[in-house]
Protein backbone atom coordinates (compact mmCIF):
# COMPACT_ATOMS: atom_id res chain seq x y z
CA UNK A 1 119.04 -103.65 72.49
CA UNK A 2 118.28 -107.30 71.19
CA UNK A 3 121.42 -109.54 71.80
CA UNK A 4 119.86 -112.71 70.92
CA UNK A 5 120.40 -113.53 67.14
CA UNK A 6 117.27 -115.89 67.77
CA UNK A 7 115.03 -112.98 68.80
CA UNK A 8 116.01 -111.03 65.81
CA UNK A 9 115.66 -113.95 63.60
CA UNK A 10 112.16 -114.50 65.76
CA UNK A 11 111.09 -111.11 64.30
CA UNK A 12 112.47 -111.62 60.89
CA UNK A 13 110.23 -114.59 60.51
CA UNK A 14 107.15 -112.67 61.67
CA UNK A 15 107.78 -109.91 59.11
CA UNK A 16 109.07 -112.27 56.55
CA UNK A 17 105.82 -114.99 57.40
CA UNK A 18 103.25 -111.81 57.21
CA UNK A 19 104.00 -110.28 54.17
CA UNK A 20 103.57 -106.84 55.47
CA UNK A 21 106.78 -105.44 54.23
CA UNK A 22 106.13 -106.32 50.47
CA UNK A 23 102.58 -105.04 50.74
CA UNK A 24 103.97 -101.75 51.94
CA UNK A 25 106.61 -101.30 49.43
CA UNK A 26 103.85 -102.02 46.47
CA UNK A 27 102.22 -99.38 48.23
CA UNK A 28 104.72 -96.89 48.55
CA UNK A 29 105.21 -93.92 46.03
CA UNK A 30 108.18 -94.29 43.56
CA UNK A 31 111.03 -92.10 44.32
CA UNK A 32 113.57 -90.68 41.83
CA UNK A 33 116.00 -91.48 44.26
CA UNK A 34 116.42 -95.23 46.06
CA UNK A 35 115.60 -95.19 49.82
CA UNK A 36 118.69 -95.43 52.23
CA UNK A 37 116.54 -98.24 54.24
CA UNK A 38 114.04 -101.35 52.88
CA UNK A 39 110.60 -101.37 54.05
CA UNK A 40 111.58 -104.70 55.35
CA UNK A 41 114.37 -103.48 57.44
CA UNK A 42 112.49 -100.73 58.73
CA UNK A 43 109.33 -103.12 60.23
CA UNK A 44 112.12 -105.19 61.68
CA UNK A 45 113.82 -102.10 63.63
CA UNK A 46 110.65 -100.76 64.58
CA UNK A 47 110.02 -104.13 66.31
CA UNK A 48 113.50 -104.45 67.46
CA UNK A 49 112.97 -100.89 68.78
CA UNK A 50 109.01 -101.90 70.40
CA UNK A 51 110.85 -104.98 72.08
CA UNK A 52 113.36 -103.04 73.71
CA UNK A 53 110.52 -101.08 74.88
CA UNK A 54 111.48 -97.85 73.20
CA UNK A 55 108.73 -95.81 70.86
CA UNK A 56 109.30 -97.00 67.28
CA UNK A 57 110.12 -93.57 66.18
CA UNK A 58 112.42 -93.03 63.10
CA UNK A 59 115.64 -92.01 65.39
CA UNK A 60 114.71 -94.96 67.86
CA UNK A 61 114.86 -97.28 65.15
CA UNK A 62 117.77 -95.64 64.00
CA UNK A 63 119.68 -96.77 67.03
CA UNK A 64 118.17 -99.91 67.47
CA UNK A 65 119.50 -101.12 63.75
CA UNK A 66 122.73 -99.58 64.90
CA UNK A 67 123.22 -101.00 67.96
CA UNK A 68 122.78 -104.37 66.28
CA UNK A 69 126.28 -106.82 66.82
CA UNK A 70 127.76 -106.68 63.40
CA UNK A 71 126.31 -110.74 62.83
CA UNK A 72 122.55 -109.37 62.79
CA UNK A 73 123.35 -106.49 60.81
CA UNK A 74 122.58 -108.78 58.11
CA UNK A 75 118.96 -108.05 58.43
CA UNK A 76 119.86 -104.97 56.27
CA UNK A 77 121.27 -102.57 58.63
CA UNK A 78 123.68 -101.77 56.16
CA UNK A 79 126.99 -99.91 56.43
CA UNK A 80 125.52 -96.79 54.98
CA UNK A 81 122.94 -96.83 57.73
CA UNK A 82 125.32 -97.06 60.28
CA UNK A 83 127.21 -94.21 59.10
CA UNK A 84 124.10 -91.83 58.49
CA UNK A 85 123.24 -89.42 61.03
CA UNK A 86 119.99 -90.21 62.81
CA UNK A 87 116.57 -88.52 61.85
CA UNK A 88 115.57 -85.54 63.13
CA UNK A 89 113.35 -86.23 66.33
């Protein structure tokens, strides 16, 4: 788990400074419905998750944006993703 606020604000400036996550939401499909998560939020648990040194699959992440002190939920680990049951594995 990261407990630092300045290592998850280190990785929200590498996402944020790279662009990636608005290149993959212009790439993503439309959906009729919203997604539960932001592409953004996603890159930043899967790093949160690779830091940790767990796998950055979808129920890793999961827990990783959980686990987050309430504070660095802000990165969008949002109340409805806290709630939500994990991915399948």
């Amino acid at each position: 788990m990261v407990t630092c606020s300045a290592t998850l604000g280190d990785l929200e400036t590498i996402v944020d400074d790279s662009g990636v996550a608005e290149r993959l939401e212009l790439a993503l499909p439309i959906g009729v419905r919203p997604r539960q998560l932001g592409v953004r939020t996603l890159v930043i648990g899967m790093l949160v998750a690779l830091s940790d040194s767990r796998p950055a699959h979808l129920s890793r992440v999961h827990r990783a944006l959980v686990s987050l002190p309430e504070p660095d939920s802000a990165c969008g680990a949002s109340y409805a993703m806290r709630s939500a049951s994990p991915p399948p594995i």
